[in-house]
Protein backbone atom coordinates (compact mmCIF):
# COMPACT_ATOMS: atom_id res chain seq x y z
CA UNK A 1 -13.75 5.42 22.24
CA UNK A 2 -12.52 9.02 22.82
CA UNK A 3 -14.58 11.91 21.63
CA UNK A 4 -12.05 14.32 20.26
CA UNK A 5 -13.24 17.40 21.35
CA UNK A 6 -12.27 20.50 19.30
CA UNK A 7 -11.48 23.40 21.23
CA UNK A 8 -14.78 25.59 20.09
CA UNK A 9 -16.77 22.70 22.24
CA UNK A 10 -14.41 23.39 25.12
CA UNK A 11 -15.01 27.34 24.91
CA UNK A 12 -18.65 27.03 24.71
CA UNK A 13 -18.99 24.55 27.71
CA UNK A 14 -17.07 27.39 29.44
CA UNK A 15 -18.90 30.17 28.42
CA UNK A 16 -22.31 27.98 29.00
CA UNK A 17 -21.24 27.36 32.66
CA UNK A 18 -20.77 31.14 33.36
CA UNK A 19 -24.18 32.45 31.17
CA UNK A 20 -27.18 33.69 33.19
CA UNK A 21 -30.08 33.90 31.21
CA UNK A 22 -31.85 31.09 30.07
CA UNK A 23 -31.75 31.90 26.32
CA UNK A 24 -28.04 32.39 26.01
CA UNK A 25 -27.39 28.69 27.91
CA UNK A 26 -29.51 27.73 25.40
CA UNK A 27 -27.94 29.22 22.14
CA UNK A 28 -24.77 28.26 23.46
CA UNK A 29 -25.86 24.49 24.31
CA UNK A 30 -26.68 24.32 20.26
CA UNK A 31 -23.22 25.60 19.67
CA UNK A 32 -21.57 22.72 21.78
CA UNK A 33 -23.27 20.34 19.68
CA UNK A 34 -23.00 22.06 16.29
CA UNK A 35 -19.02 21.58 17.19
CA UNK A 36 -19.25 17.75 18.28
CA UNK A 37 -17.54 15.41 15.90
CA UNK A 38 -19.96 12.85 14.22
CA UNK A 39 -18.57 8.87 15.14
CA UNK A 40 -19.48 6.48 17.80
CA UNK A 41 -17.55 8.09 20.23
CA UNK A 42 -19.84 11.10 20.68
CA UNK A 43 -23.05 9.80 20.59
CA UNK A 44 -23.70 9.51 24.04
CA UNK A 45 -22.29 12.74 24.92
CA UNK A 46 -24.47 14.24 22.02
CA UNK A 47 -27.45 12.30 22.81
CA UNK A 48 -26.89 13.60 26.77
CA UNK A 49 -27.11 17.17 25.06
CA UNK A 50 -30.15 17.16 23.44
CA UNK A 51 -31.96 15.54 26.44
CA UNK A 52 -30.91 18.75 28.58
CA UNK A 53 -31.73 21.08 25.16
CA UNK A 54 -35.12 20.07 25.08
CA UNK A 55 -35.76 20.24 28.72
CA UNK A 56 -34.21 23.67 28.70
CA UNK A 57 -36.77 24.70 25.72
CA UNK A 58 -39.49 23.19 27.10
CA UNK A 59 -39.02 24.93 30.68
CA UNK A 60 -38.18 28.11 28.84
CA UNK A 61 -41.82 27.52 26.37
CA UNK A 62 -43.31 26.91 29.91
CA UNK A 63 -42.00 30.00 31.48
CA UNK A 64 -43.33 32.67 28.84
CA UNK A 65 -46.54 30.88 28.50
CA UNK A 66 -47.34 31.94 32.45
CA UNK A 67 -46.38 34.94 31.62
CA UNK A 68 -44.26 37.51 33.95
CA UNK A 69 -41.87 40.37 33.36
CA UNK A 70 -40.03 40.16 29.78
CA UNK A 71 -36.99 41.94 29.50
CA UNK A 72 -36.72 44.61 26.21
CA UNK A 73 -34.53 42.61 25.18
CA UNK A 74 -35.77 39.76 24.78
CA UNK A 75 -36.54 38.33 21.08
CA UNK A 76 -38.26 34.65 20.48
CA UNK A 77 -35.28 32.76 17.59
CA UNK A 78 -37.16 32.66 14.42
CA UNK A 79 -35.75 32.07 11.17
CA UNK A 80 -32.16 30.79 9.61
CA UNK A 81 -29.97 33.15 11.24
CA UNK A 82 -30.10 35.71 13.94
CA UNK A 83 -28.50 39.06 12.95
CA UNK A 84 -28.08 42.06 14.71
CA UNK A 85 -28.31 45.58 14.17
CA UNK A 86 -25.72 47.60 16.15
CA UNK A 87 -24.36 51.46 15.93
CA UNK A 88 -23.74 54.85 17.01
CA UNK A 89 -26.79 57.40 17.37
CA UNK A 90 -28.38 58.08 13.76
CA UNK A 91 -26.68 56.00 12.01
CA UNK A 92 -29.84 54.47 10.45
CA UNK A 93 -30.39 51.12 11.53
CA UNK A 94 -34.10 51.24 12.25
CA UNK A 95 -34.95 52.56 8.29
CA UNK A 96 -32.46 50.06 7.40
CA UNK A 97 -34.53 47.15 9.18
CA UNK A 98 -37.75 48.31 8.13
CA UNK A 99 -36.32 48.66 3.95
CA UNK A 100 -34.54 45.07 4.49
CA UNK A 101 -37.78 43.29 6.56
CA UNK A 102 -40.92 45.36 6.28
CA UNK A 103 -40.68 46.04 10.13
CA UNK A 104 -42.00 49.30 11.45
CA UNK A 105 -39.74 50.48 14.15
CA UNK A 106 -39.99 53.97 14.79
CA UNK A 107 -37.69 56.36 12.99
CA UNK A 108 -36.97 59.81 13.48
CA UNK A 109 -33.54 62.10 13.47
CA UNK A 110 -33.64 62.45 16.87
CA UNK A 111 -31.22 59.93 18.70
CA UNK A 112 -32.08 57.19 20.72
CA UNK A 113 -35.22 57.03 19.31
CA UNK A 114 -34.86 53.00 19.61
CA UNK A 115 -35.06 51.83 23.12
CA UNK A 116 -35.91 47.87 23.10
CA UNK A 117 -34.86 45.34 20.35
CA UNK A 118 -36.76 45.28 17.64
CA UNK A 119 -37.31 42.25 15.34
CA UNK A 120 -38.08 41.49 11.20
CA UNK A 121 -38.04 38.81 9.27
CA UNK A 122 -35.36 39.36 5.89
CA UNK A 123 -36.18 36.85 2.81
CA UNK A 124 -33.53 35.94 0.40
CA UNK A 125 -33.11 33.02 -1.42
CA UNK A 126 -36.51 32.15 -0.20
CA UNK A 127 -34.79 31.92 3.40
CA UNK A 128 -35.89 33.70 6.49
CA UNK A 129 -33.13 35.57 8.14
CA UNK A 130 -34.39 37.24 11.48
CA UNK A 131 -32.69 41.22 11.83
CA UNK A 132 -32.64 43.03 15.43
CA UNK A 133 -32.68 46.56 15.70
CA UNK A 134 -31.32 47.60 18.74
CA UNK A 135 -30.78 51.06 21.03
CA UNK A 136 -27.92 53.06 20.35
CA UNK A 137 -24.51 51.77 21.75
CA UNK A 138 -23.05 54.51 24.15
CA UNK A 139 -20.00 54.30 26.21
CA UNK A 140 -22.08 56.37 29.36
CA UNK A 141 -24.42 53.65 29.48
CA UNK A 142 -24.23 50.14 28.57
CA UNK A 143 -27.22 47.86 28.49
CA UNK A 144 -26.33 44.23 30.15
CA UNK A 145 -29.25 43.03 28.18
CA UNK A 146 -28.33 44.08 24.92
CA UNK A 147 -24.84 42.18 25.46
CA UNK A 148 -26.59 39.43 26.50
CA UNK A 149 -28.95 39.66 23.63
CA UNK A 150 -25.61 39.95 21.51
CA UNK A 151 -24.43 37.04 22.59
CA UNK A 152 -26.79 34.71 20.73
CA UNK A 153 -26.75 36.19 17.56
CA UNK A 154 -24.88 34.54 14.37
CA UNK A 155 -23.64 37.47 13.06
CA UNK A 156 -23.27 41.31 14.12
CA UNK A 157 -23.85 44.20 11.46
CA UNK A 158 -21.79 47.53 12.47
CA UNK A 159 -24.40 50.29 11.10
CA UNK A 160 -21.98 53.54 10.48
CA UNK A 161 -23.04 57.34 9.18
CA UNK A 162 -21.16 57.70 6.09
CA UNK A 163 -21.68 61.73 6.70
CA UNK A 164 -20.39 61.90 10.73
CA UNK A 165 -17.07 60.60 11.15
CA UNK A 166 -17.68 56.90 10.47
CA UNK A 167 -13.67 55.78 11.34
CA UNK A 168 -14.34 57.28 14.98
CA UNK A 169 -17.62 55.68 15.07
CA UNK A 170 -16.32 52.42 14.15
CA UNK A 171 -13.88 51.91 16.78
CA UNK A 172 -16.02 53.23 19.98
CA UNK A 173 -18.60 50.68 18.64
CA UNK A 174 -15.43 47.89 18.24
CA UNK A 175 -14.37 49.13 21.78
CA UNK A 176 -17.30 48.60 23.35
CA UNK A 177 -18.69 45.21 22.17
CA UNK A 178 -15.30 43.89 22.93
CA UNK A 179 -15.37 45.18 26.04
CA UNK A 180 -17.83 43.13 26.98
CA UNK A 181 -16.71 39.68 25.07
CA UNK A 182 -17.91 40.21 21.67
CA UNK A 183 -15.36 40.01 19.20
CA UNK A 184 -15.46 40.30 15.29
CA UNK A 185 -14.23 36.54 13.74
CA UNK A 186 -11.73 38.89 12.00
CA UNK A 187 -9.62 40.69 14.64
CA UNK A 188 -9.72 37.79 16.98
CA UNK A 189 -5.83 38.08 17.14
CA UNK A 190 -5.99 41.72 17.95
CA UNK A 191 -8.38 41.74 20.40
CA UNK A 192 -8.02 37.88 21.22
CA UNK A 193 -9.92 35.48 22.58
CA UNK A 194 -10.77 34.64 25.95
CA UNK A 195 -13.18 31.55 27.24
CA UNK A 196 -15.67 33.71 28.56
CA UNK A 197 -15.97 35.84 25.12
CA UNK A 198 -17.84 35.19 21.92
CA UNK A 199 -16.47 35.12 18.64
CA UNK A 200 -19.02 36.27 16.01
CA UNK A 201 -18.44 37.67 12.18
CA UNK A 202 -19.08 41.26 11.77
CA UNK A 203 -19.97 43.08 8.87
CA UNK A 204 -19.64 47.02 8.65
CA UNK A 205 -21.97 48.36 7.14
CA UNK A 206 -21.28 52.05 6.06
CA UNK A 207 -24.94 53.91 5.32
CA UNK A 208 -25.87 57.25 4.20
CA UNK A 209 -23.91 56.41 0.75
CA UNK A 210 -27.12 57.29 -1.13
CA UNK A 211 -24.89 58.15 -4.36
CA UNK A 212 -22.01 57.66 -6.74
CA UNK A 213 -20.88 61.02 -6.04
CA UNK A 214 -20.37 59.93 -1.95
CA UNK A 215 -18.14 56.92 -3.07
CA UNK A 216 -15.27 58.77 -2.77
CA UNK A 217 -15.86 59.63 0.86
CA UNK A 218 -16.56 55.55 1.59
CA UNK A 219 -13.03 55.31 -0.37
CA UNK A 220 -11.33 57.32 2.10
CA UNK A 221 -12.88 55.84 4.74
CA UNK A 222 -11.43 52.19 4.18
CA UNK A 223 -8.38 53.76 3.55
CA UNK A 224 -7.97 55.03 6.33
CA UNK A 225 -8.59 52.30 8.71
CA UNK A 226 -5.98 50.09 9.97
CA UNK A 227 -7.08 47.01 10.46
CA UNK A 228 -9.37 45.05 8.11
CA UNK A 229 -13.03 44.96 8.06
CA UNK A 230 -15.49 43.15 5.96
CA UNK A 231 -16.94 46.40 4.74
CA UNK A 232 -20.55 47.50 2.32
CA UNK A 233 -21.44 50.85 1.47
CA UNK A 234 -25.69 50.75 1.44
CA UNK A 235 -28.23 53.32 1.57
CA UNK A 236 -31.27 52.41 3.54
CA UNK A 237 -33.09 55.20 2.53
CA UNK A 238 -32.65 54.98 -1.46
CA UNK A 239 -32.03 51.21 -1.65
CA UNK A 240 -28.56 51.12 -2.59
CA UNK A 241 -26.61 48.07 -2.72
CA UNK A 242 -29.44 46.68 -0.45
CA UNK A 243 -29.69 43.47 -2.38
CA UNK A 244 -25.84 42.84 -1.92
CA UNK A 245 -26.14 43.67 1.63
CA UNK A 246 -28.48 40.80 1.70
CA UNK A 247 -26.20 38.35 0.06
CA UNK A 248 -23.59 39.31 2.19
CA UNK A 249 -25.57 38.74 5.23
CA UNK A 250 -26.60 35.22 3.94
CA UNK A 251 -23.05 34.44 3.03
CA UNK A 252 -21.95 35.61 6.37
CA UNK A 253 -23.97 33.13 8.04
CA UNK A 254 -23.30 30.23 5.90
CA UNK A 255 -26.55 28.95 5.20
CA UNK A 256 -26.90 26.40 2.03
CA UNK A 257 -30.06 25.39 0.84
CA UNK A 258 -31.49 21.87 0.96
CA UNK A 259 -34.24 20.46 -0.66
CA UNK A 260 -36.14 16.99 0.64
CA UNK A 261 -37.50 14.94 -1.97
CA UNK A 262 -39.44 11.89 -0.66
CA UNK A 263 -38.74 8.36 -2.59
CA UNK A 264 -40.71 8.17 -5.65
CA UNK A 265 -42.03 11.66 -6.21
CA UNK A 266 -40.44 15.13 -7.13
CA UNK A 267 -38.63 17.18 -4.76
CA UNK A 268 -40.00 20.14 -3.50
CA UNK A 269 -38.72 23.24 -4.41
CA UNK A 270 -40.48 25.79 -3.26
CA UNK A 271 -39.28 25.49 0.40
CA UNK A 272 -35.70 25.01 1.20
CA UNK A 273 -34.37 23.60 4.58
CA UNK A 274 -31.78 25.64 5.51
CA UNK A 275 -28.42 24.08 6.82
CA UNK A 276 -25.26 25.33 7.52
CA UNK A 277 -21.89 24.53 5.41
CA UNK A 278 -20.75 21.14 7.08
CA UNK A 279 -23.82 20.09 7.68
CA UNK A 280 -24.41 16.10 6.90
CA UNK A 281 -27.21 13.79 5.85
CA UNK A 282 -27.94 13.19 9.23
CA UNK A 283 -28.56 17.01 10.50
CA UNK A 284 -30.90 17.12 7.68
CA UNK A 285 -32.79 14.00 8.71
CA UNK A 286 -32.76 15.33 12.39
CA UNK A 287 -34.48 19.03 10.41
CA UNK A 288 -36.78 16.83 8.53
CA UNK A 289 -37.78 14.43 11.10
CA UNK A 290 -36.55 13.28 14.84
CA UNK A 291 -37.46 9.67 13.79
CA UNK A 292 -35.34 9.50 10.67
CA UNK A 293 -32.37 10.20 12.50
CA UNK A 294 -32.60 6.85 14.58
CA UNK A 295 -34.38 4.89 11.56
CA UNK A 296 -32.41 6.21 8.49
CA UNK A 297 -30.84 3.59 6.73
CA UNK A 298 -29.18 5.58 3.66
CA UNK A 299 -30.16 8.52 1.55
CA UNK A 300 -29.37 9.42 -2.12
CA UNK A 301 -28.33 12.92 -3.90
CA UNK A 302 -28.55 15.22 -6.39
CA UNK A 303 -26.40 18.17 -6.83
CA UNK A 304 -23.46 19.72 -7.82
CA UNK A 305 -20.74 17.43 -6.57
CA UNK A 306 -22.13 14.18 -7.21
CA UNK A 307 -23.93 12.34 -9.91
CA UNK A 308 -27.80 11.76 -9.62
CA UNK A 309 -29.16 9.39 -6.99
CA UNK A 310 -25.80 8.83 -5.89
CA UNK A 311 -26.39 6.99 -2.45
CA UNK A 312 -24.33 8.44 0.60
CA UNK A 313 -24.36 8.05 3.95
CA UNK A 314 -25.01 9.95 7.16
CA UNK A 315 -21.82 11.67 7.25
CA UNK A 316 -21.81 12.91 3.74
CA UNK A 317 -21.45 16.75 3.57
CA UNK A 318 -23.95 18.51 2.23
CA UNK A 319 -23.68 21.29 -0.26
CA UNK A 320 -25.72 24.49 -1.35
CA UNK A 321 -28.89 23.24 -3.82
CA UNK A 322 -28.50 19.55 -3.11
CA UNK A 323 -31.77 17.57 -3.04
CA UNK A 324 -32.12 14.69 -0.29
CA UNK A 325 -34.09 11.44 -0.68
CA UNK A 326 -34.05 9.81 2.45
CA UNK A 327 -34.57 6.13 3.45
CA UNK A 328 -35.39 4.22 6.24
């Protein structure tokens, strides 16, 4: 039976063959399987996948447990999303990861007062979302590690001063993350799209709007720029708009919540699975347990779309609040 690839497989094998680090072959083996189409003629090919995932987990668990140099840059995946933190000098992004996470990264006005990445943990929607703070970017000196590092994320937030020439900002920071094969979901066409580059969504993020009175200057801003950017006006030092930055991040990434609910007792609420849009009754099974994938038999739902307890099957697409009961 053929296996249909779609061409997001075929640019991830490519980009997976050319990868150095252990970590990124990694993120990007997930990827080739998040894009395989579900049906009997991709099950051994998927099944093949996960074998050489797990051994490349395992040998990576191995490898940090005996210890030796750790790059700066390197940051264990935790959470529903990866996200990270990217700008010109001063622009904030450390005071903005410690107001979204509780982090403590150092913060001062001096620049480059970051130097490694930095990691917290962002809840919404009782999710986990895991933020990176990372060094300035600079066009006289570009860290390979941070690209790398850049590479695995889900989603890329463009931290901008609102008070020092954000437009100009902006497009040295565009210019040099797709310089080096990073390129925002939303100018793919401009910048295009090469097999050895990443597509990821970017939000820009315009700080230091820590009134009403500076909306006017964030006005003229997206006025004056060209192309189009998704685009939030935040202060990390006052709060503002911090709780729609949040939703916009979680958005962004796609996430839907998913509740289990074992046969014949309540489902649990208080701890969503987190799936991505697309995601069927069998990813969930794989979340909940390995076994259920290869024993489930059929599941029923609850949620928006259907009526209660209506059965379904593995390939049924899950949506944002449904609760699971799953049978084998």
């Amino acid at each position: 039976m053929p296996t249909n690839l779609p061409p997001e497989y075929f640019r991830a094998e490519e980009r997976y063959r050319s990868a150095d680090s252990p970590d990124e072959k990694i993120v990007l083996l997930e990827k080739m399987i998040a894009t395989i189409p579900k049906h009997k003629g991709t099950d051994k090919l998927r099944a093949d996948l996960r074998r050489k995932l797990a051994r490349m987990k395992e040998a990576a668990r191995v490898r940090k447990k005996t210890g030796g140099h750790e790059s700066l840059f390197h940051v264990e995946r935790e959470g529903a999303g990866r996200v990270l933190l990217v700008g010109p000098p001063n622009s904030g992004k450390s005071a903005l990861l410690a107001a979204l996470t509780g982090a403590e990264p150092k913060i001062s006005d001096s620049p480059y007062t970051t130097w490694s990445a930095i990691p917290g943990m962002m809840l919404h929607e009782k999710i986990q979302i895991q933020l990176i703070d990372t060094p300035p970017l600079s066009r006289e000196h570009i860290e390979h590690e941070l690209m790398d590092l850049a590479r695995t994320a889900d989603m890329i937030l463009v931290v901008l001063d609102l008070c020092c020439d954000p437009l100009k900002q902006l497009q040295e920071t565009a210019e040099i993350l797709v310089q080096n094969g990073i390129i925002p979901h939303c100018g793919r066409n401009r910048f295009g799209d090469s097999p050895h580059a990443v597509v990821l969504p970017f939000l820009v993020v315009v700080n230091k709007t820590d009134s009403a009175e500076l909306d006017e200057d964030f006005h003229i801003f997206c006025d004056l720029l060209e192309e189009e950017w998704p685009l939030i006006s935040i202060s990390g030092q006052t709060g503002r708009n911090l709780d729609k930055l949040k939703q916009e991040i979680f958005t962004g990434l796609q996430i839907i919540r998913v509740y289990a609910k074992p046969p014949g007792q309540e489902a649990d609420f208080s701890t969503p699975f987190a799936m991505r849009q697309g995601d069927t009754v069998e990813d969930f099974a794989a979340r909940v347990h390995k076994d259920f994938v290869k024993n489930l038999k059929t599941a029923r739902i609850w949620g928006k779309k259907v009526y209660d307890g209506q059965p379904a099957g593995r390939d049924h697409l899950l949506e944002d609040g449904d609760v699971v009961e799953l049978h084998t």
